[in-house]
Protein backbone atom coordinates (compact mmCIF):
# COMPACT_ATOMS: atom_id res chain seq x y z
CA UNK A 1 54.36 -119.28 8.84
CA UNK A 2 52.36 -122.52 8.72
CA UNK A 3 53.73 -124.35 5.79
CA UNK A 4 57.73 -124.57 4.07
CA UNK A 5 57.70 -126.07 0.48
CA UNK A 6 61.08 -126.94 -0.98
CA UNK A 7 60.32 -127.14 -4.41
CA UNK A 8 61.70 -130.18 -6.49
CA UNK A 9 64.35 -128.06 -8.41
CA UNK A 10 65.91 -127.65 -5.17
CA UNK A 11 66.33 -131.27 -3.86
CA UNK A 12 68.00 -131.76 -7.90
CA UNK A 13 70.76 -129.11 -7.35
CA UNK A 14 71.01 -130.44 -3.22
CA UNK A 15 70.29 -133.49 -3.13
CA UNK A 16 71.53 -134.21 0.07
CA UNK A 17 70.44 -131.17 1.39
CA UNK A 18 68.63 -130.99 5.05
CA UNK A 19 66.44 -128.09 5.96
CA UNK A 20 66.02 -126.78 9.80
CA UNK A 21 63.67 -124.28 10.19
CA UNK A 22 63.71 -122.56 13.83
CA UNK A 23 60.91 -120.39 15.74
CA UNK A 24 62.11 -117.92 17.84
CA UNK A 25 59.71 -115.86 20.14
CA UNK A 26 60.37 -113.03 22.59
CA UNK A 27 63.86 -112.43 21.13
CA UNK A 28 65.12 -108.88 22.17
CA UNK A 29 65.86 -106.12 19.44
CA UNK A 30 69.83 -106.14 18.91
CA UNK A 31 70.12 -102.37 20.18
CA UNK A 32 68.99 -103.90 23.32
CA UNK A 33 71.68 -106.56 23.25
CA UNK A 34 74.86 -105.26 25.26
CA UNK A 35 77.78 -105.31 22.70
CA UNK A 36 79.89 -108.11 25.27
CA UNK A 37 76.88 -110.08 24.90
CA UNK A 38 77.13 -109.77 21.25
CA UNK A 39 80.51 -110.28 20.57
CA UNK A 40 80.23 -113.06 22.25
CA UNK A 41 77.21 -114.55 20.19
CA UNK A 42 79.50 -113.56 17.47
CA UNK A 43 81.97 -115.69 18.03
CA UNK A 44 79.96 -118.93 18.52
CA UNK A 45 78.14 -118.41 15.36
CA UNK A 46 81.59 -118.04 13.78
CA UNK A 47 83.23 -121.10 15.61
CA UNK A 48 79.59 -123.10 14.89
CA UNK A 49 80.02 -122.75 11.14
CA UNK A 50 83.81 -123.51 11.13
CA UNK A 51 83.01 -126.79 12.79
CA UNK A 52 80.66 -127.61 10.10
């Protein structure tokens, strides 16, 4: 991806809106993830978005 456009009918319903866009590269395939591993990463996603 080389470009994001928010288009102006967005910013009018979120105006306060801010956009983060990550990149991610050599991420492993979640059947290669061992499920501790991913219960954990669970759980911090779900405690992240609480916080916020």
């Amino acid at each position: 991806m080389q470009k994001f456009i928010a288009e102006d009918s967005f910013w009018e319903l979120f105006p306060n809106s801010a956009i983060g866009i990550v990149v991610a590269r050599g991420m492993k395939p979640a059947a290669d993830i061992p499920s501790e591993d991913a219960a954990a990463i669970a759980s911090l996603l779900v405690e992240a978005n609480v916080r916020h």
